[in-house]
Protein backbone atom coordinates (compact mmCIF):
# COMPACT_ATOMS: atom_id res chain seq x y z
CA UNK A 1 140.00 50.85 -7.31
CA UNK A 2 139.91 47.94 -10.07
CA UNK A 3 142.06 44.68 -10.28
CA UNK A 4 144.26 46.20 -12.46
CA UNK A 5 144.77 49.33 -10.56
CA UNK A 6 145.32 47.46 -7.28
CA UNK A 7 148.09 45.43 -8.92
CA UNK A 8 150.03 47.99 -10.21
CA UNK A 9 150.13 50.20 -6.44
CA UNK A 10 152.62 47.62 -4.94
CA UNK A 11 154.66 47.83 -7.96
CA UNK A 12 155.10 51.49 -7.73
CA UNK A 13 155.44 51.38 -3.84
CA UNK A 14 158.23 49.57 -4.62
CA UNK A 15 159.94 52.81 -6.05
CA UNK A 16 159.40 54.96 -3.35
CA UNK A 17 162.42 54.14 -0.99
CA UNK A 18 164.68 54.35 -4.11
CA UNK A 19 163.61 57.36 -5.24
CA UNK A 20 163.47 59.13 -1.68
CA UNK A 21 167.74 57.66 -0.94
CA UNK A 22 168.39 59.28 -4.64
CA UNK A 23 167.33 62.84 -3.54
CA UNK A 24 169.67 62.75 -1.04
CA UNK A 25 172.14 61.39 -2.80
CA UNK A 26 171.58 63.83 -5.01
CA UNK A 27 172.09 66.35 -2.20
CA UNK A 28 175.34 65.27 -1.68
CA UNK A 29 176.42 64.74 -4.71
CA UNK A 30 175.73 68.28 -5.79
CA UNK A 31 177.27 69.95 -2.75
CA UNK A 32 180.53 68.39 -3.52
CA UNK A 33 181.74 69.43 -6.53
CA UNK A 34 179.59 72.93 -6.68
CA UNK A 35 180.25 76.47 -4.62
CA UNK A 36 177.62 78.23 -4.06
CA UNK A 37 179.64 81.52 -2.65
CA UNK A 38 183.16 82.41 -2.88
CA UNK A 39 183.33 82.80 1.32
CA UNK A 40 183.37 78.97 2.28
CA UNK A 41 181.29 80.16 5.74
CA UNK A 42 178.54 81.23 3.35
CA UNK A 43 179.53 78.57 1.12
CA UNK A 44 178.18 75.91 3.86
CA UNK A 45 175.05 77.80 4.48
CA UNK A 46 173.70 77.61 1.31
CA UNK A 47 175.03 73.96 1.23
CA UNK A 48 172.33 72.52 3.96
CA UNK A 49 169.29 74.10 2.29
CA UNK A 50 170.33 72.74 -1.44
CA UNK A 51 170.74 69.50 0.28
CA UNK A 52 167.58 69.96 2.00
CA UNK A 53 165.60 70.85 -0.94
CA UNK A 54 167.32 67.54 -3.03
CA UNK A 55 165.99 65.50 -0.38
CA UNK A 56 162.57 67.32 -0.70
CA UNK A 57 162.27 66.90 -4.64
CA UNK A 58 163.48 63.38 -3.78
CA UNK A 59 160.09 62.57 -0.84
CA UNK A 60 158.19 64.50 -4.14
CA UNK A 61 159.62 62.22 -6.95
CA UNK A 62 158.79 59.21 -4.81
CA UNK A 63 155.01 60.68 -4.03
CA UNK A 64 154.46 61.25 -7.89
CA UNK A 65 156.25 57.78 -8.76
CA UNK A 66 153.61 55.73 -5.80
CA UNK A 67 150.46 57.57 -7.71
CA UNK A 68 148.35 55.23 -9.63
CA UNK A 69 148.17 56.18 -13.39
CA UNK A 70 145.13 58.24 -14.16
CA UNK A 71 142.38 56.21 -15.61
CA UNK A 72 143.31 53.63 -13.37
CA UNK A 73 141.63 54.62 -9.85
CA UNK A 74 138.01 54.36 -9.63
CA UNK A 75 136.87 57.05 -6.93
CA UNK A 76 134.52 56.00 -3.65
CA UNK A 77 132.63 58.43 -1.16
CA UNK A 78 134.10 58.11 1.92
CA UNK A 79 132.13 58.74 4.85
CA UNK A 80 135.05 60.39 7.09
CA UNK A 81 136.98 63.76 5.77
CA UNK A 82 140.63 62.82 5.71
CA UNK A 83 142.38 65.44 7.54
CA UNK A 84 146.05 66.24 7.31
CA UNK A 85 146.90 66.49 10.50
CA UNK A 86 145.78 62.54 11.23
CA UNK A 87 148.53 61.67 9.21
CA UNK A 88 151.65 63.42 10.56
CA UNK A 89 153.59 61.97 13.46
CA UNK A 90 152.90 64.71 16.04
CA UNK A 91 155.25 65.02 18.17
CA UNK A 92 157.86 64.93 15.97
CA UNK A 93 156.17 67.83 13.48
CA UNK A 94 155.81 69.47 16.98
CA UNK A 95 159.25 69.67 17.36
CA UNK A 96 159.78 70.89 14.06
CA UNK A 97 157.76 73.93 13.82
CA UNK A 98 159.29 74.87 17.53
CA UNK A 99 162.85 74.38 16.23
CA UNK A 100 161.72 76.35 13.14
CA UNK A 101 160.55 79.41 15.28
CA UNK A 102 163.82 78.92 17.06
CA UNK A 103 165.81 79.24 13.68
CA UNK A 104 163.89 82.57 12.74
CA UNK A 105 164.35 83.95 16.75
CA UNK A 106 168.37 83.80 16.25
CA UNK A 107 168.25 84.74 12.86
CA UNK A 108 166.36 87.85 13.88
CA UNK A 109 168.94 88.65 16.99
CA UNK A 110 171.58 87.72 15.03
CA UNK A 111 170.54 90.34 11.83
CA UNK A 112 169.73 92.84 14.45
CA UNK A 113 173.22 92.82 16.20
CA UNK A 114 174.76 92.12 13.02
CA UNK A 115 177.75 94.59 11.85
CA UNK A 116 179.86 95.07 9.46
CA UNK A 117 183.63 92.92 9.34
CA UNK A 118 186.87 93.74 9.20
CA UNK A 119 186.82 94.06 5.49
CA UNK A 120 183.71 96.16 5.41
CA UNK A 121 181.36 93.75 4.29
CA UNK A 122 177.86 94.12 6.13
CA UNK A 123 176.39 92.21 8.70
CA UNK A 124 178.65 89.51 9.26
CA UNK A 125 180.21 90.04 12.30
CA UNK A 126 179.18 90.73 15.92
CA UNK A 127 180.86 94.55 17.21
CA UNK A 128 181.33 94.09 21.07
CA UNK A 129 182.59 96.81 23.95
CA UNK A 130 184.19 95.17 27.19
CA UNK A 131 186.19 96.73 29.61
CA UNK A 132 189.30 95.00 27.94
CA UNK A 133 188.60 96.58 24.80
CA UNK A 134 186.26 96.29 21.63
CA UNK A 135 186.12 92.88 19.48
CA UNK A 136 184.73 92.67 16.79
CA UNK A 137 183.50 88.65 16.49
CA UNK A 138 183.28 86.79 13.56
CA UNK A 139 181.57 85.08 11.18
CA UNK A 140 178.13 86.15 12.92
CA UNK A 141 174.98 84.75 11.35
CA UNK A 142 173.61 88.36 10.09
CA UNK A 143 171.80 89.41 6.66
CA UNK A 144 174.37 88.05 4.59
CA UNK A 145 174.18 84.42 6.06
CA UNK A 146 170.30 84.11 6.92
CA UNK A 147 169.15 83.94 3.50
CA UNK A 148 170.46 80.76 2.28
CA UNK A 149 168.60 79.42 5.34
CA UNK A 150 165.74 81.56 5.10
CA UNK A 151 164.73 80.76 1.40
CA UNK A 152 165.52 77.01 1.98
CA UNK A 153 162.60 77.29 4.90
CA UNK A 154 160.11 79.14 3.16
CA UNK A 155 160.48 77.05 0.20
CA UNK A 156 160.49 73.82 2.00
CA UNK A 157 157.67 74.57 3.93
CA UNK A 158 155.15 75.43 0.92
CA UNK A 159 156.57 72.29 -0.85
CA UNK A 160 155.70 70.09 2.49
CA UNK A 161 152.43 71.58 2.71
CA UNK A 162 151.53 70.92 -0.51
CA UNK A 163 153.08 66.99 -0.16
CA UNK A 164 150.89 66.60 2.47
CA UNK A 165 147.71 67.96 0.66
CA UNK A 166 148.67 65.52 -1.76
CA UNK A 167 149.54 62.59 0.06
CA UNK A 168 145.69 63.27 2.10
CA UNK A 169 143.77 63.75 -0.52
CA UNK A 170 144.55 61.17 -2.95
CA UNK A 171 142.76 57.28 -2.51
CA UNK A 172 145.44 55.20 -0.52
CA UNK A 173 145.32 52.57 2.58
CA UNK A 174 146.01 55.20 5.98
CA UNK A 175 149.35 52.80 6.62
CA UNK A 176 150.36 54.08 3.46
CA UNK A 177 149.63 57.73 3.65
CA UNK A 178 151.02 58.03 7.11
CA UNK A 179 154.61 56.60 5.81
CA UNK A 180 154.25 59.38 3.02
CA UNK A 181 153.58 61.90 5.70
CA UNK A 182 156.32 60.79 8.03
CA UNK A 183 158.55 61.12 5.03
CA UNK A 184 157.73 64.57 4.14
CA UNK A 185 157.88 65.71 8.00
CA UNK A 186 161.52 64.22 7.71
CA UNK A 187 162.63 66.22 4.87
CA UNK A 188 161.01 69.18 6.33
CA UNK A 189 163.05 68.10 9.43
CA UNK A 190 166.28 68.42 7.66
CA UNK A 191 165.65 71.36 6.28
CA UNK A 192 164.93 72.88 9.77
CA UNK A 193 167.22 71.64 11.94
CA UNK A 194 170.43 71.38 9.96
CA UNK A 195 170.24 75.23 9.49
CA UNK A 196 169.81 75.93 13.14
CA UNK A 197 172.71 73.76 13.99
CA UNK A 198 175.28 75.76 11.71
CA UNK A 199 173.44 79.34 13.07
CA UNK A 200 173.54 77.97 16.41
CA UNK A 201 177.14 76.72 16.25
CA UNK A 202 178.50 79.82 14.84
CA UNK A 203 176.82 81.81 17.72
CA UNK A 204 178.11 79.88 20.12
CA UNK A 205 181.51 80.24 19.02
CA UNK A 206 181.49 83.79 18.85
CA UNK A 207 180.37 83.82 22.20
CA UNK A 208 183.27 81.82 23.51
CA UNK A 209 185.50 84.29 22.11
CA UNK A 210 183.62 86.85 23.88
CA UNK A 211 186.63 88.15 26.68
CA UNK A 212 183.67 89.65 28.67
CA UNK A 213 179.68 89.41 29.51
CA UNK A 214 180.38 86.91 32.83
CA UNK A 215 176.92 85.55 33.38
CA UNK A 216 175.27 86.48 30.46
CA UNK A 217 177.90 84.53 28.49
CA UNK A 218 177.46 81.53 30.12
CA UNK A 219 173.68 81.55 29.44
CA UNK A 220 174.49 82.03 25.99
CA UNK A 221 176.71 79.34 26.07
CA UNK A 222 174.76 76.87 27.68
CA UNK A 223 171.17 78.46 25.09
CA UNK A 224 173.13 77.76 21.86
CA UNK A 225 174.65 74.96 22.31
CA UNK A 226 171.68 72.81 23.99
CA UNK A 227 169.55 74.07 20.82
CA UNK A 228 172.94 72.95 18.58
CA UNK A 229 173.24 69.55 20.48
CA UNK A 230 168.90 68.85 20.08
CA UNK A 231 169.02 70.38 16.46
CA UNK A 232 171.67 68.31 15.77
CA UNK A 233 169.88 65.35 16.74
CA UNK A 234 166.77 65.88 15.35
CA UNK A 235 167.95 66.14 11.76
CA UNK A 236 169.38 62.69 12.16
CA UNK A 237 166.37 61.51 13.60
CA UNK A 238 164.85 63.48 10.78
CA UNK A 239 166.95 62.00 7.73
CA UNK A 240 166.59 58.81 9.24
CA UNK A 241 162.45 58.90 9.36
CA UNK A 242 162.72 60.57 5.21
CA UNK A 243 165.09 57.43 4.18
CA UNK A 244 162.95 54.62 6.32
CA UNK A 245 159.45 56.13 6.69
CA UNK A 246 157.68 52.26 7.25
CA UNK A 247 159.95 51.43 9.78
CA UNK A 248 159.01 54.19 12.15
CA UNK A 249 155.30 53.98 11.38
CA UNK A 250 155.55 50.11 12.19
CA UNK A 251 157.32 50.63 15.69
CA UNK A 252 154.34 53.00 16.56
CA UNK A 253 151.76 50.67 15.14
């Protein structure tokens, strides 16, 4: 790297918190004002994965704004391979990608059980027999409500992964790559766990309307709302680690 190269990296480090806190603001600023579906239920799905996906572009801005102009980086060998998977904070990615594969789990039950409401509109409510009588339960997490979440997940991912290839591949100091990565893993995070709190909230409450089940209610119960209480806290832990990367990676230094 020359002289002048290596005095204009702090410069542009400087950017990177700012431009990470202006996705988000971003995120919130756009949910406010904007519907994204008539039904406010659906409405509030689609709201977590737009905000999500602002606070993604926002870990991306601040990635492209920390990059050294080109011309300015003079390239050496190095001897070890710089591997992705040095860089992320493991145990919290590991939590991630379980909580992700919880999210697609209930959003597979739920479209599979899913039926069609009292107005007739198609998987979004939950059609139940008890000795009491039929209910039909809703709003109920089926077709209609997944794919907000869904296409936020899918899209986040592939964004993350390619963050990451980024943020390995190009010449920086490893303290500085790992913040990057911890950043990226947070807005992953958020666009994880926020999702599976609402689906896991909304299950829950239909099954505390449920008049019957006994047993099998109560494990319900007690399933969703453990995975809302831990999903819940994760995406603050998760927005958290995406606004203040350095602090984290300090404590663990």
């Amino acid at each position: 790297m020359t002289v002048e190269a290596e005095q204009d990296v702090p410069r542009r480090a400087v950017l990177e918190n700012p431009a990470r806190w202006a996705g988000a603001l971003i995120g919130i600023a756009v949910n406010i004002p904007v519907t994204f579906h008539p039904d406010s239920d659906v409405d509030l799905l689609y709201a977590f994965p737009v905000f999500g996906l602002c606070v993604m572009t926002g870990v991306l801005a601040s990635d492209a704004v920390a990059a050294p102009a080109h011309g300015r980086m003079r390239r050496t060998a190095s001897v070890t391979p710089r591997r992705i998977r040095d860089c992320l904070p493991r145990s919290l990615t590991a939590s991630i990608a379980a909580q992700a594969v919880v999210l697609l789990l209930l959003l597979a039950f739920a479209a599979a059980t899913a039926t069609a409401d009292a107005d007739g509109r198609p998987g979004r409510a939950l059609a139940v027999q008890c000795p009491a009588g039929d209910q039909l339960l809703s709003p109920w997490p089926g077709p209609s409500y997944a794919w907000p979440g869904l296409g936020g997940l899918v899209l986040g991912t592939a964004v993350c992964a390619l963050l990451l290839r980024r943020v390995t591949a190009r010449p920086a100091a490893d303290g500085q790559r790992r913040i990057r990565a911890r950043a990226a893993i947070g807005a992953w995070g958020v666009l994880v766990c926020a999702p599976l709190f609402a689906v896991s909230l909304t299950m829950g409450v239909v099954a505390l309307s449920l008049s019957c089940a006994g047993a099998l209610k109560a494990v319900a119960l007690w399933v969703l709302g453990t995975t809302a209480f831990v999903s819940a806290l994760t995406a603050c832990h998760c927005l958290c680690v995406l606004l203040l990367p350095q602090v984290y990676t300090r404590a663990r230094s």
